[in-house]
N, C-alpha and C. Protein backbone atom coordinates (compact mmCIF):
# COMPACT_ATOMS: atom_id res chain seq x y z
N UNK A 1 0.84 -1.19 0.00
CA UNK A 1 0.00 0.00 0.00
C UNK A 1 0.87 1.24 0.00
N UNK A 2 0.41 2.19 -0.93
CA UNK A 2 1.39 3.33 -0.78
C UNK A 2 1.05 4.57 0.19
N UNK A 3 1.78 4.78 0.78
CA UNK A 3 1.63 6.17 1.97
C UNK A 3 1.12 7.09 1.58
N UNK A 4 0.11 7.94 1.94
CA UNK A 4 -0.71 8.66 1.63
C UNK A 4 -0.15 10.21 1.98
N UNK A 5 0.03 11.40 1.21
CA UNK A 5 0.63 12.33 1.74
C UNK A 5 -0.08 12.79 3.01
N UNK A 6 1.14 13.84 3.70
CA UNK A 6 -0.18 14.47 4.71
C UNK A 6 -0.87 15.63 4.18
N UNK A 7 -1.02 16.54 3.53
CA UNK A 7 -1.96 17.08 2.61
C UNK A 7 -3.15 16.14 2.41
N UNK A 8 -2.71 15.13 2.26
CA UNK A 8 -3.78 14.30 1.49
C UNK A 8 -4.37 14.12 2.81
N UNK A 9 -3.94 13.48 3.55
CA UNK A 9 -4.17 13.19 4.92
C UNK A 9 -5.62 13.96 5.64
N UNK A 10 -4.93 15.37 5.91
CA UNK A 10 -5.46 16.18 6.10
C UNK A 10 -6.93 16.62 4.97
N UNK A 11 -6.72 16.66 3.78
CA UNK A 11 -8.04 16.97 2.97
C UNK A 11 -8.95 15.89 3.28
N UNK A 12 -9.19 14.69 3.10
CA UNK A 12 -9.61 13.28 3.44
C UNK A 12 -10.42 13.59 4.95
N UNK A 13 -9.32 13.83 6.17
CA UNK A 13 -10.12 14.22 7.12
C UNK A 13 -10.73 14.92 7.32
N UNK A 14 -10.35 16.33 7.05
CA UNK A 14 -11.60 17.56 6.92
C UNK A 14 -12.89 17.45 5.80
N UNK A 15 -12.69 16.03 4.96
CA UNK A 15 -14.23 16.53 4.44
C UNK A 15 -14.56 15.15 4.78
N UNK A 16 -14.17 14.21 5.61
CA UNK A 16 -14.98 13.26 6.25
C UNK A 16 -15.53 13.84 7.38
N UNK A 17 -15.50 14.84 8.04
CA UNK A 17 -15.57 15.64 9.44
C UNK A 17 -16.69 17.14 9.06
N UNK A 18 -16.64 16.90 7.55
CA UNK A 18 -17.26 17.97 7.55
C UNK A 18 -16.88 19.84 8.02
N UNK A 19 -15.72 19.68 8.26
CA UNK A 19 -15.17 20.60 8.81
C UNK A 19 -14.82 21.94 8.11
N UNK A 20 -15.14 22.87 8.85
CA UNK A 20 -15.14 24.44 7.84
C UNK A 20 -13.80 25.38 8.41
N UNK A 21 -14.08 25.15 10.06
CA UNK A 21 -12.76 26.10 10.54
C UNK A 21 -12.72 25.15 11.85
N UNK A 22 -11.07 25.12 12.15
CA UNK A 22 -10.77 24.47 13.01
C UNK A 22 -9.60 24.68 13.45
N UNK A 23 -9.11 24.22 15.05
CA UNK A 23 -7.79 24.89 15.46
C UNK A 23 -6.81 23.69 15.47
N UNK A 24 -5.61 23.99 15.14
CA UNK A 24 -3.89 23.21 15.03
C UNK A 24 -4.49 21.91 15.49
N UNK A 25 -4.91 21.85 17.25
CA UNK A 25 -5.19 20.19 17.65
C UNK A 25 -5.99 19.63 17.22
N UNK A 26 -7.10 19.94 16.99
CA UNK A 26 -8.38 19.42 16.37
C UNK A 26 -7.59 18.39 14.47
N UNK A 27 -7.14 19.41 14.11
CA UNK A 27 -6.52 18.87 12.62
C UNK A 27 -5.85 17.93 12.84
N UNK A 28 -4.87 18.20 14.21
CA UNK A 28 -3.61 16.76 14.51
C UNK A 28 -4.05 15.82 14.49
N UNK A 29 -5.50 15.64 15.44
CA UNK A 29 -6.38 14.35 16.02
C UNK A 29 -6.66 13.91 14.77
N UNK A 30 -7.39 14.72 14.17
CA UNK A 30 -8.75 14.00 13.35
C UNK A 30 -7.34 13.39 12.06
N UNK A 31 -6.31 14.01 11.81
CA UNK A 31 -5.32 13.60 10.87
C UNK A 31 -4.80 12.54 11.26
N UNK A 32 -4.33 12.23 12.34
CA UNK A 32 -3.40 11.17 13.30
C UNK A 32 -4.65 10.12 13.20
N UNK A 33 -5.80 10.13 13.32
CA UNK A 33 -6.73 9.02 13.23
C UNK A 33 -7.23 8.83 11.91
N UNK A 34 -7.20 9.52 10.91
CA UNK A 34 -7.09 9.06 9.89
C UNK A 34 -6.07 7.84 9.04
N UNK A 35 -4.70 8.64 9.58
CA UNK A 35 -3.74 7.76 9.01
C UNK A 35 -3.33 6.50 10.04
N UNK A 36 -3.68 6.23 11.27
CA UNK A 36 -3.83 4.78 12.11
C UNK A 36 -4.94 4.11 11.24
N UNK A 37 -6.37 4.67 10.39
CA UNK A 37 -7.43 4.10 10.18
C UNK A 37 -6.97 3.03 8.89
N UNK A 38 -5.73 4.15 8.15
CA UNK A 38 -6.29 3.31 6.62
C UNK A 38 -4.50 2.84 6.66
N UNK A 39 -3.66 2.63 7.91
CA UNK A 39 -2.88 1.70 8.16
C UNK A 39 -1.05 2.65 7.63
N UNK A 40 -1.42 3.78 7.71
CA UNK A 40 -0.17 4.40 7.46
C UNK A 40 0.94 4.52 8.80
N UNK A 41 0.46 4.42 9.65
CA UNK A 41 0.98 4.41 10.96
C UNK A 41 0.43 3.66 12.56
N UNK A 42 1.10 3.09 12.89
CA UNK A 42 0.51 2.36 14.18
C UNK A 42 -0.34 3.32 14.97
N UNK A 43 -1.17 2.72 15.89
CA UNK A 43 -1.76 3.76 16.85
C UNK A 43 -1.16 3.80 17.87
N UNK A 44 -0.08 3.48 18.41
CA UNK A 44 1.00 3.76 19.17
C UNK A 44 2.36 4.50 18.87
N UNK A 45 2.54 4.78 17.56
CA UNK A 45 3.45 5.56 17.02
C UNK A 45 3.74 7.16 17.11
N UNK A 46 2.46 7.69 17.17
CA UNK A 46 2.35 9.22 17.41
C UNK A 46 2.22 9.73 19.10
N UNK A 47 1.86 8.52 19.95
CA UNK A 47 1.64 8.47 21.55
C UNK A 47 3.21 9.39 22.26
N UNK A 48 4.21 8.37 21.94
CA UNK A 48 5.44 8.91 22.00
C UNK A 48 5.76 10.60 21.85
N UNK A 49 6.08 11.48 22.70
CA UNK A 49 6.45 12.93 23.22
C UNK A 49 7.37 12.76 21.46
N UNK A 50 8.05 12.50 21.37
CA UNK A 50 9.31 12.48 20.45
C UNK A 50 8.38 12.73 18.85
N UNK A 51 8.18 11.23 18.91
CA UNK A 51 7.10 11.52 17.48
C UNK A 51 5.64 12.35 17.21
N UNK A 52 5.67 12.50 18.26
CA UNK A 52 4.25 13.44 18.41
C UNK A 52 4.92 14.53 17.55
N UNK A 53 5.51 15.43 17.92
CA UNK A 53 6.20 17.06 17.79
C UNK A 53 7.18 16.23 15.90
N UNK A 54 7.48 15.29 15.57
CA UNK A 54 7.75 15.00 14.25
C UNK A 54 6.45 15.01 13.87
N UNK A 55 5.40 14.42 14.24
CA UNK A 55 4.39 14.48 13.42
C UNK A 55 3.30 15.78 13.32
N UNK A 56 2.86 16.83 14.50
CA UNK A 56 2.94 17.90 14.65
C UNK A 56 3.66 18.92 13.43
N UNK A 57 4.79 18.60 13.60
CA UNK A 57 5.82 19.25 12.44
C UNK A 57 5.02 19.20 10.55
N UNK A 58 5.14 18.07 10.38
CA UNK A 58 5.21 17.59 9.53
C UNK A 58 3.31 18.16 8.73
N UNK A 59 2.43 18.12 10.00
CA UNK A 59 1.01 18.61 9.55
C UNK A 59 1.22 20.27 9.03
N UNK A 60 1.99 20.45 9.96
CA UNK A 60 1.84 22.18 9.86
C UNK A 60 2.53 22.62 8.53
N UNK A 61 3.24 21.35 7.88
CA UNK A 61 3.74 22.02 6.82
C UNK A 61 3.02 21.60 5.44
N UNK A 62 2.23 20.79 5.83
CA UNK A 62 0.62 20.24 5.21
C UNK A 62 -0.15 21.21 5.26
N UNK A 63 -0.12 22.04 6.21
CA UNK A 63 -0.88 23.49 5.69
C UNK A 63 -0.86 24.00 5.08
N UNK A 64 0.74 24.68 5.59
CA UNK A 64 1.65 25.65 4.59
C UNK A 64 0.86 25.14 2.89
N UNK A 65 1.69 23.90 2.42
CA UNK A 65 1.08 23.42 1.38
C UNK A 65 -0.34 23.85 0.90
N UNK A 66 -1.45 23.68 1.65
CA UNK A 66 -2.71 23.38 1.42
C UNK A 66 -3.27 24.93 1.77
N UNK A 67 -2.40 26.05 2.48
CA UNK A 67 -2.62 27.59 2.14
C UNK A 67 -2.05 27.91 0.93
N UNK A 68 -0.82 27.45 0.33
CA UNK A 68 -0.19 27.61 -1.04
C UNK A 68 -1.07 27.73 -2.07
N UNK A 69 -1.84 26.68 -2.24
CA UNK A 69 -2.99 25.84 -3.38
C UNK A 69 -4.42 26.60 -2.96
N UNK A 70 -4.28 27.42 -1.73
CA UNK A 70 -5.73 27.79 -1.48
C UNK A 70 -6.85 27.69 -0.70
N UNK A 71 -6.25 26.37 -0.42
CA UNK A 71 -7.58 25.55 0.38
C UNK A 71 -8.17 25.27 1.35
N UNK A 72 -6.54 26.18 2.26
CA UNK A 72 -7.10 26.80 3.80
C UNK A 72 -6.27 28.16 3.79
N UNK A 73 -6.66 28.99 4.64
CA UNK A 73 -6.41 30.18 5.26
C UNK A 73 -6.32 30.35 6.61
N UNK A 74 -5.03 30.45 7.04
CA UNK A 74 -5.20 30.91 8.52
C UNK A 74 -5.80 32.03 9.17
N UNK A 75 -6.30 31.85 9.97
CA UNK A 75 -7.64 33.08 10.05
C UNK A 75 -7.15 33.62 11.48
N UNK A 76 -6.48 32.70 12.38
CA UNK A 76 -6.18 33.10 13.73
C UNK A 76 -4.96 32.53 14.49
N UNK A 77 -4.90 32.54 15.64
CA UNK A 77 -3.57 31.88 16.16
C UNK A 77 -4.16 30.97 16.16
N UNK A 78 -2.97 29.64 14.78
CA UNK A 78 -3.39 28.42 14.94
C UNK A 78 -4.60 27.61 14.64
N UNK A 79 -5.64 28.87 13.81
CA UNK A 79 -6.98 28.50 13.42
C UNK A 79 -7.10 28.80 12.23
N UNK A 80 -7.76 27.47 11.31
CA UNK A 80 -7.63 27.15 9.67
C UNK A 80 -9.39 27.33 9.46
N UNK A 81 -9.20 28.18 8.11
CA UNK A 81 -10.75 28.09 7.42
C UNK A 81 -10.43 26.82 6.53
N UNK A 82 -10.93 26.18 5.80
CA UNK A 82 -10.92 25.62 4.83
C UNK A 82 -11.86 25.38 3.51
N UNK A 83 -11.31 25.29 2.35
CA UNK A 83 -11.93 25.68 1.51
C UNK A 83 -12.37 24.13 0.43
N UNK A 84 -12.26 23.04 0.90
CA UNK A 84 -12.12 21.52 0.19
C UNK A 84 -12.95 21.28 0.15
């Protein structure tokens, strides 16, 4: 199975969630349980202090991306509109 980006990650969860605006943790969760769901990562893998803040990292630049293209806007500290 091939790894799913986190962009991708992230779009997938916000329109399974229905989601319009939402803050940094809310995106981590609903992203981090996406990718345990469809087997990209253990559900003990992101638990870890260490990989948490790699994976943390790694969403926020899934934004960046996904403000690039349009499709969210940061609207506040840490709070995404989205446009998907």
């Amino acid at each position: 199975m091939k790894a799913e980006s986190y962009a991708n990650s992230i779009r997938e969860a916000v329109k399974a969630n229905h989601i319009e605006v939402s803050d940094l943790d809310t995106i981590v969760t609903i992203t981090m349980e996406r990718r345990q769901k469809i087997g990209v990562i253990r559900p003990d893998d992101w638990a870890m202090w260490r990989n948490e803040i790699k994976h943390r990292i790694r969403i926020r630049s899934a934004l960046m991306t996904l403000r690039r293209n349009g499709e969210a806007v940061l609207i506040g500290r840490a709070k995404y509109r989205f446009f998907i």
